[in-house]
PDB file of N, CA and C in Angstrom:
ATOM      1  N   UNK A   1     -15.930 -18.342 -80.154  1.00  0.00           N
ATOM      2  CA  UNK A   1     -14.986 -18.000 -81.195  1.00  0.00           C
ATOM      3  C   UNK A   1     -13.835 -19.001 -81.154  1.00  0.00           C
ATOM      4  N   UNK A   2     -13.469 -19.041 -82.248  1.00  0.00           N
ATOM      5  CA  UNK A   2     -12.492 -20.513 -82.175  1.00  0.00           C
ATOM      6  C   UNK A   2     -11.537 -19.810 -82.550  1.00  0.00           C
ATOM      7  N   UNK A   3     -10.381 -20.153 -81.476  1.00  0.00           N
ATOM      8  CA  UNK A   3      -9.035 -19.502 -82.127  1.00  0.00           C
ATOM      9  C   UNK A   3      -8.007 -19.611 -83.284  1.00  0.00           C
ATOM     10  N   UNK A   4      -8.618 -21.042 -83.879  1.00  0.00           N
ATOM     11  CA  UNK A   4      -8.296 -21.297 -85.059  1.00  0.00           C
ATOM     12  C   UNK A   4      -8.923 -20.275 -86.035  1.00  0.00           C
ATOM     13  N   UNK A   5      -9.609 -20.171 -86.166  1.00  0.00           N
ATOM     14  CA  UNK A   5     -10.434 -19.345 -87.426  1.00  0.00           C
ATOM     15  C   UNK A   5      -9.829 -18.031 -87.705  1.00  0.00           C
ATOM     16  N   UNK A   6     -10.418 -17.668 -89.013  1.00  0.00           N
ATOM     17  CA  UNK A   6      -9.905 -16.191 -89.489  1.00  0.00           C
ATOM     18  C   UNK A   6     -10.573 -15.082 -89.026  1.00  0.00           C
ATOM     19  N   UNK A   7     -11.620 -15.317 -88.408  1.00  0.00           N
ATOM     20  CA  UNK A   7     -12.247 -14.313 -87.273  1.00  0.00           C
ATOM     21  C   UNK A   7     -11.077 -13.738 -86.666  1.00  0.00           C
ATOM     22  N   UNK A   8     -10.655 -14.546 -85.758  1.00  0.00           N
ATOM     23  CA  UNK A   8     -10.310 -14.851 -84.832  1.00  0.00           C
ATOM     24  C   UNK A   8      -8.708 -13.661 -85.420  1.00  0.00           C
ATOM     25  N   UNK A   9      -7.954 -14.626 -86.214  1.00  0.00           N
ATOM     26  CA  UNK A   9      -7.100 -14.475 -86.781  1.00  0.00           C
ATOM     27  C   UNK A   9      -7.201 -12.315 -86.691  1.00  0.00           C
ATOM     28  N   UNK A  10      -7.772 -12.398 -87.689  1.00  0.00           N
ATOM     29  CA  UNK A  10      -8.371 -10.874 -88.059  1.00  0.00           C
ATOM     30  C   UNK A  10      -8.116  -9.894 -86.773  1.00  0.00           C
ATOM     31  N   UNK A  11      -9.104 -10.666 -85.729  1.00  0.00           N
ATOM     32  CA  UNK A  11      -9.252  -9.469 -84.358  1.00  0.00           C
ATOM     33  C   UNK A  11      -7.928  -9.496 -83.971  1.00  0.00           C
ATOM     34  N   UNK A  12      -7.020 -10.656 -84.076  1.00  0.00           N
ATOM     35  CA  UNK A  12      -5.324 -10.701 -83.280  1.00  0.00           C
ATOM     36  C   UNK A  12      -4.444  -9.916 -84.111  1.00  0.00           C
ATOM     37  N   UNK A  13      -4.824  -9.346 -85.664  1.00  0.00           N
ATOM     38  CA  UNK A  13      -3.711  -8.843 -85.989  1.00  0.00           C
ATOM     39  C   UNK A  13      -4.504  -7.314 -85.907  1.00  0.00           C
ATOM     40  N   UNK A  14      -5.422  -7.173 -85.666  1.00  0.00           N
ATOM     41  CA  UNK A  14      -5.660  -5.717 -85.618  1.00  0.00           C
ATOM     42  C   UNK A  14      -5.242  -5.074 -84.124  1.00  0.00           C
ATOM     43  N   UNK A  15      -5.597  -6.384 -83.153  1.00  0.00           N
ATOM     44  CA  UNK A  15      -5.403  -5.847 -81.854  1.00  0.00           C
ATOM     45  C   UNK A  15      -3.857  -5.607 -81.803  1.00  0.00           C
ATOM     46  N   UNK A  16      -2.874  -6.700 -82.422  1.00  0.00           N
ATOM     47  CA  UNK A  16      -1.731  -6.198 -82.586  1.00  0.00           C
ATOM     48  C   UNK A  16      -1.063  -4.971 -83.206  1.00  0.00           C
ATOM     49  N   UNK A  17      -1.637  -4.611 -84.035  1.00  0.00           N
ATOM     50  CA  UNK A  17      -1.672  -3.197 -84.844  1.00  0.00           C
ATOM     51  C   UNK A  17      -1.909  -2.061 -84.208  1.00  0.00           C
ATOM     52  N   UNK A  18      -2.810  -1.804 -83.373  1.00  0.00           N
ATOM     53  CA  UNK A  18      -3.432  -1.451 -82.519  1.00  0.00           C
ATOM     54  C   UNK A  18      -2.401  -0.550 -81.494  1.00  0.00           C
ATOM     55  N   UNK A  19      -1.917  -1.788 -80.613  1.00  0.00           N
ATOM     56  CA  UNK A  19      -1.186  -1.559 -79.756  1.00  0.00           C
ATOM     57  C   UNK A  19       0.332  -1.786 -80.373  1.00  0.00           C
ATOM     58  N   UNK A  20       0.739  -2.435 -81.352  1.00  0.00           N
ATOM     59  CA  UNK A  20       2.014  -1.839 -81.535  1.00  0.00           C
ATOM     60  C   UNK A  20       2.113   0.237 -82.075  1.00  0.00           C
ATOM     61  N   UNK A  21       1.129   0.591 -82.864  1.00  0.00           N
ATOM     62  CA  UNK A  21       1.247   2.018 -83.349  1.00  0.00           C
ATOM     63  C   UNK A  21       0.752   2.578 -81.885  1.00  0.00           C
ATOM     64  N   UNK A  22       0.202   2.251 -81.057  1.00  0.00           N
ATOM     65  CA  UNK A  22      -0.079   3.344 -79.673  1.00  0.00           C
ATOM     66  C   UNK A  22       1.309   3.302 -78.940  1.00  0.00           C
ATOM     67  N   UNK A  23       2.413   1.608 -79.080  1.00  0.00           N
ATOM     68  CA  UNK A  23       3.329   2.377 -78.099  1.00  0.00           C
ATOM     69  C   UNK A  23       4.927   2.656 -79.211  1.00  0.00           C
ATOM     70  N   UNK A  24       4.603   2.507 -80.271  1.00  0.00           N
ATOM     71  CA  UNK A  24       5.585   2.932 -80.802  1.00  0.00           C
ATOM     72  C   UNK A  24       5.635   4.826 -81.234  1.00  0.00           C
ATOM     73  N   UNK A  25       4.349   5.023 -81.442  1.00  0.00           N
ATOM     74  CA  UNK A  25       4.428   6.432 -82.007  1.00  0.00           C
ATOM     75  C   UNK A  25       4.071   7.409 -80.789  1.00  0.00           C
ATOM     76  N   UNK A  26       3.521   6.854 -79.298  1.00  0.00           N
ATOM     77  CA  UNK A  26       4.035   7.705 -78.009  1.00  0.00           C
ATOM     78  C   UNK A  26       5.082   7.463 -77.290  1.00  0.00           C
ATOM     79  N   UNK A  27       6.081   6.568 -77.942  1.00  0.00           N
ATOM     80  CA  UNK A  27       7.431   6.450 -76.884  1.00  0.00           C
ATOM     81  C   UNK A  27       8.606   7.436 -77.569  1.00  0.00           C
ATOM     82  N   UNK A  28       9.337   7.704 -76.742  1.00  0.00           N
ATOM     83  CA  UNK A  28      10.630   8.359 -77.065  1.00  0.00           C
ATOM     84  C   UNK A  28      11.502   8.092 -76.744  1.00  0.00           C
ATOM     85  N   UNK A  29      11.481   6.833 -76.251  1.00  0.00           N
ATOM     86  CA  UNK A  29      12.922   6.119 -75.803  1.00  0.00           C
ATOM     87  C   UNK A  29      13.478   5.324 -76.921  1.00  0.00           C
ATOM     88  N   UNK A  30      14.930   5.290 -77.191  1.00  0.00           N
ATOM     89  CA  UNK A  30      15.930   4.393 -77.934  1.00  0.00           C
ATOM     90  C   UNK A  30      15.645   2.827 -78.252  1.00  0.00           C
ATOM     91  N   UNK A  31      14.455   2.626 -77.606  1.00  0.00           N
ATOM     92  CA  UNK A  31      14.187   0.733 -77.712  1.00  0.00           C
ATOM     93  C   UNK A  31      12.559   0.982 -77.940  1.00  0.00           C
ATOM     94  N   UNK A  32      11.931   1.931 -78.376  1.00  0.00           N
ATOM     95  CA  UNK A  32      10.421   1.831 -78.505  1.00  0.00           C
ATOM     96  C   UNK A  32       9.947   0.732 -79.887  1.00  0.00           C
ATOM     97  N   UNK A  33      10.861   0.275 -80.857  1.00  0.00           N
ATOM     98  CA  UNK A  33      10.570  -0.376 -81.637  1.00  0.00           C
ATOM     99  C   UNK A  33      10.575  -2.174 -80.588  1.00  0.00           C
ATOM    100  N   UNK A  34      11.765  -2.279 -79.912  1.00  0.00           N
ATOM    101  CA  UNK A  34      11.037  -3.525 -79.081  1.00  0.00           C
ATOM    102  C   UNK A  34      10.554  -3.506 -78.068  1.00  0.00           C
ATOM    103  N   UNK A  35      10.196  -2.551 -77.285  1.00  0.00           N
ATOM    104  CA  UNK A  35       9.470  -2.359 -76.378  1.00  0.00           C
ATOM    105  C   UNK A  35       7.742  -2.649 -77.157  1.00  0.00           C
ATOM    106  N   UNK A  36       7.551  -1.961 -78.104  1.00  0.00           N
ATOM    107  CA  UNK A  36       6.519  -1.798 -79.006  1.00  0.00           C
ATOM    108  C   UNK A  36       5.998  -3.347 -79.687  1.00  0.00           C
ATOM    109  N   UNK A  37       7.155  -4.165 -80.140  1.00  0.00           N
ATOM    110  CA  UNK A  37       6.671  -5.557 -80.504  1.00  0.00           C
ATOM    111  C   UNK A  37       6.445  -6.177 -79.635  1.00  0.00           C
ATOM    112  N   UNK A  38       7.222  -6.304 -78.206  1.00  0.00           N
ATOM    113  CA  UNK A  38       6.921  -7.112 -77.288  1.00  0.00           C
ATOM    114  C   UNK A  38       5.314  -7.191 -76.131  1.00  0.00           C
ATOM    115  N   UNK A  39       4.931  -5.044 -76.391  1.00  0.00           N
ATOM    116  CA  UNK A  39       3.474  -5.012 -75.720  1.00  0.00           C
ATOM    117  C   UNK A  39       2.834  -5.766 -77.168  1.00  0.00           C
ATOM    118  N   UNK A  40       2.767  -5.793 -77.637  1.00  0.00           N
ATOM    119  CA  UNK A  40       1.726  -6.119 -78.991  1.00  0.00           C
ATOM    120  C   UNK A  40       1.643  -7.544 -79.164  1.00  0.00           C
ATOM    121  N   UNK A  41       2.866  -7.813 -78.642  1.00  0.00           N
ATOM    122  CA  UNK A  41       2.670  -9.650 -78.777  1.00  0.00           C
ATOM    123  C   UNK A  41       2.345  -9.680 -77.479  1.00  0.00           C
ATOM    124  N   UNK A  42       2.426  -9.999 -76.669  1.00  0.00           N
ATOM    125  CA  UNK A  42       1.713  -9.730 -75.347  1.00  0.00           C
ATOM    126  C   UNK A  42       0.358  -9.594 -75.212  1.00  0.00           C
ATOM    127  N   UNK A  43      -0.325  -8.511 -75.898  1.00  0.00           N
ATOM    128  CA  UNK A  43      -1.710  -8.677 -75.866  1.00  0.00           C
ATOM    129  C   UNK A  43      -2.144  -9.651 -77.020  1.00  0.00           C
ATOM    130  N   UNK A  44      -1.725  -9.428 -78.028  1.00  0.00           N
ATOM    131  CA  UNK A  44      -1.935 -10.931 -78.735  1.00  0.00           C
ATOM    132  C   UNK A  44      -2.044 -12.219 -78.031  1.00  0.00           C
ATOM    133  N   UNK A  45      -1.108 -12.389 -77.202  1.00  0.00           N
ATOM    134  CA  UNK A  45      -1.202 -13.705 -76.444  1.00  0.00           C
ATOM    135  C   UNK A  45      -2.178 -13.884 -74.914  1.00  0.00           C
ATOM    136  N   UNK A  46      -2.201 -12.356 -74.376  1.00  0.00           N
ATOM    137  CA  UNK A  46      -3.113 -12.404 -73.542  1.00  0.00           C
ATOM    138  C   UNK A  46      -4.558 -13.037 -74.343  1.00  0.00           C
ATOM    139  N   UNK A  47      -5.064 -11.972 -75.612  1.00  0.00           N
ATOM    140  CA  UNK A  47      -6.198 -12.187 -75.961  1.00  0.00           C
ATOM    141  C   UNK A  47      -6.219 -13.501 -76.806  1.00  0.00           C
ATOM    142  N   UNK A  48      -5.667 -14.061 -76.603  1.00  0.00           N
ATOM    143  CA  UNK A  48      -5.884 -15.577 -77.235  1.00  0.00           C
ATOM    144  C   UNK A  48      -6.185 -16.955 -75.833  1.00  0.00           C
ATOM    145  N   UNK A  49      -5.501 -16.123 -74.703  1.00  0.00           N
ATOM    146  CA  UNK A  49      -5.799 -17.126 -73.721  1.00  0.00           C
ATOM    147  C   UNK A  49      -7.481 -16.634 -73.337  1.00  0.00           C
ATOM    148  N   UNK A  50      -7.107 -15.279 -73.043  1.00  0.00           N
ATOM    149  CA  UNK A  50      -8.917 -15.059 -72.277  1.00  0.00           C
ATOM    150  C   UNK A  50      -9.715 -15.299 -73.506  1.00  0.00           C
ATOM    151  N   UNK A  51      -9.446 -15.731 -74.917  1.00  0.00           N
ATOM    152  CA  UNK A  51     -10.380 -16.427 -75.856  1.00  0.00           C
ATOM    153  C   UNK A  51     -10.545 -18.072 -75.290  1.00  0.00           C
ATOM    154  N   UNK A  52      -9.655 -18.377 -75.187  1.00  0.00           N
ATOM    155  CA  UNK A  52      -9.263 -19.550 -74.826  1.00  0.00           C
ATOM    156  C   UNK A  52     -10.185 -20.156 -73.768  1.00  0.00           C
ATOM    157  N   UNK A  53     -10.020 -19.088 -72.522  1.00  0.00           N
ATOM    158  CA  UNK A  53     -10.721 -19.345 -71.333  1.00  0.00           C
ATOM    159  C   UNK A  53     -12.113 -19.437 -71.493  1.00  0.00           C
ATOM    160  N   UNK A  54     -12.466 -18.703 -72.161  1.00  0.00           N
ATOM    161  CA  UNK A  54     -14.267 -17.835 -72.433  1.00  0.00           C
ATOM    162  C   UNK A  54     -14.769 -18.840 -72.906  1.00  0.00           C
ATOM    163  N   UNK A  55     -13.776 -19.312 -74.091  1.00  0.00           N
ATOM    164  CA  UNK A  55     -15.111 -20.398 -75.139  1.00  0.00           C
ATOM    165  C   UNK A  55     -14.495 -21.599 -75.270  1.00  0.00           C
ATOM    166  N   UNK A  56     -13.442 -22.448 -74.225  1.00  0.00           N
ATOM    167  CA  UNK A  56     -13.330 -23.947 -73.670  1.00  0.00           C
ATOM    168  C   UNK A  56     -14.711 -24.806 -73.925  1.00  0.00           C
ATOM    169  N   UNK A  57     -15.216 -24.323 -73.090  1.00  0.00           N
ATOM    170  CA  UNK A  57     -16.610 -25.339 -73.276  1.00  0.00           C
ATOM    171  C   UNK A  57     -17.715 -24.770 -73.795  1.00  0.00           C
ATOM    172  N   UNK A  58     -17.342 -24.072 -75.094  1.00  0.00           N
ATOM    173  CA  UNK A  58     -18.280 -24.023 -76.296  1.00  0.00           C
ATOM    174  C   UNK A  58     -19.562 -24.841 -76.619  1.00  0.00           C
ATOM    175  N   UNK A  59     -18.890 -26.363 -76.376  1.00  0.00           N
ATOM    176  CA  UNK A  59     -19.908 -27.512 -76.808  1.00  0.00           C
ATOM    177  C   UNK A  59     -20.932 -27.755 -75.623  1.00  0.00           C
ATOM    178  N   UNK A  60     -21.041 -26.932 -74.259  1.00  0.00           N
ATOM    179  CA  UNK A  60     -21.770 -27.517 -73.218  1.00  0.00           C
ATOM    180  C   UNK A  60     -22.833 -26.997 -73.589  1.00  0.00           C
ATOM    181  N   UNK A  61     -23.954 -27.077 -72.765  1.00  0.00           N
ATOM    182  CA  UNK A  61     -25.146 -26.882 -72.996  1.00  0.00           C
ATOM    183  C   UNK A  61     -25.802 -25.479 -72.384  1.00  0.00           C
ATOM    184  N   UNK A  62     -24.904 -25.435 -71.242  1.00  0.00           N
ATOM    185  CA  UNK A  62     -24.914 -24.168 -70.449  1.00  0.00           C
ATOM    186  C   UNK A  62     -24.004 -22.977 -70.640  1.00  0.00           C
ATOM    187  N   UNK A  63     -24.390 -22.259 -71.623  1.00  0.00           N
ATOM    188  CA  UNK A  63     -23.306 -21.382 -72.447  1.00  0.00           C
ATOM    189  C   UNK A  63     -23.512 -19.832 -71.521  1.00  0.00           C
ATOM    190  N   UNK A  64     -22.504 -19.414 -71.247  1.00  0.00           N
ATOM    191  CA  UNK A  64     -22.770 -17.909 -70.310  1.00  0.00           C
ATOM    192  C   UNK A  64     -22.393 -16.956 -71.237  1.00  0.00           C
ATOM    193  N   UNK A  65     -22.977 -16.279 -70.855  1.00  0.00           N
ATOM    194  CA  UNK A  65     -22.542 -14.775 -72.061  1.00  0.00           C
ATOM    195  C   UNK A  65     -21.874 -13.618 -70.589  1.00  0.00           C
ATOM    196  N   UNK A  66     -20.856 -12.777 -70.773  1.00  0.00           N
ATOM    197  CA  UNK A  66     -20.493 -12.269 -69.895  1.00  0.00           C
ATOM    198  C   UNK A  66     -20.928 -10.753 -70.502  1.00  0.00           C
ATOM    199  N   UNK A  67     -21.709 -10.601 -71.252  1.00  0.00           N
ATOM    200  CA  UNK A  67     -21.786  -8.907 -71.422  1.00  0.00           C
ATOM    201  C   UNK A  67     -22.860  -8.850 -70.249  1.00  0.00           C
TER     202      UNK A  67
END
């Protein structure tokens, strides 16, 4: 998966969606709106590196599948 693409694109704003409405609508603290953007960008950026990591060498010949 190329992190350029709208695949790609797609899965990062849902995963962001995702996890911003899980910690904004179970928190009850006074800062859950940035507490809430900051987990969400966070996994956004996690899941762009372990994309990152996974499919580096896309072009080799020896491709691993981890499921």
């Amino acid at each position: 998966m190329n992190i350029r693409s709208k695949k790609f694109f797609l899965v990062a704003l849902i995963t962001f969606i995702i996890l911003f409405l899980m910690n904004y609508i179970g928190n009850d603290l006074p800062d859950k709106l940035e507490r809430a953007l900051m987990t969400a960008g966070a996994g956004v950026v996690g899941l762009t590196i372990g994309m990152w990591f996974v499919y580096r060498n896309s072009k080799d010949d020896t491709h691993h599948d981890f499921d």
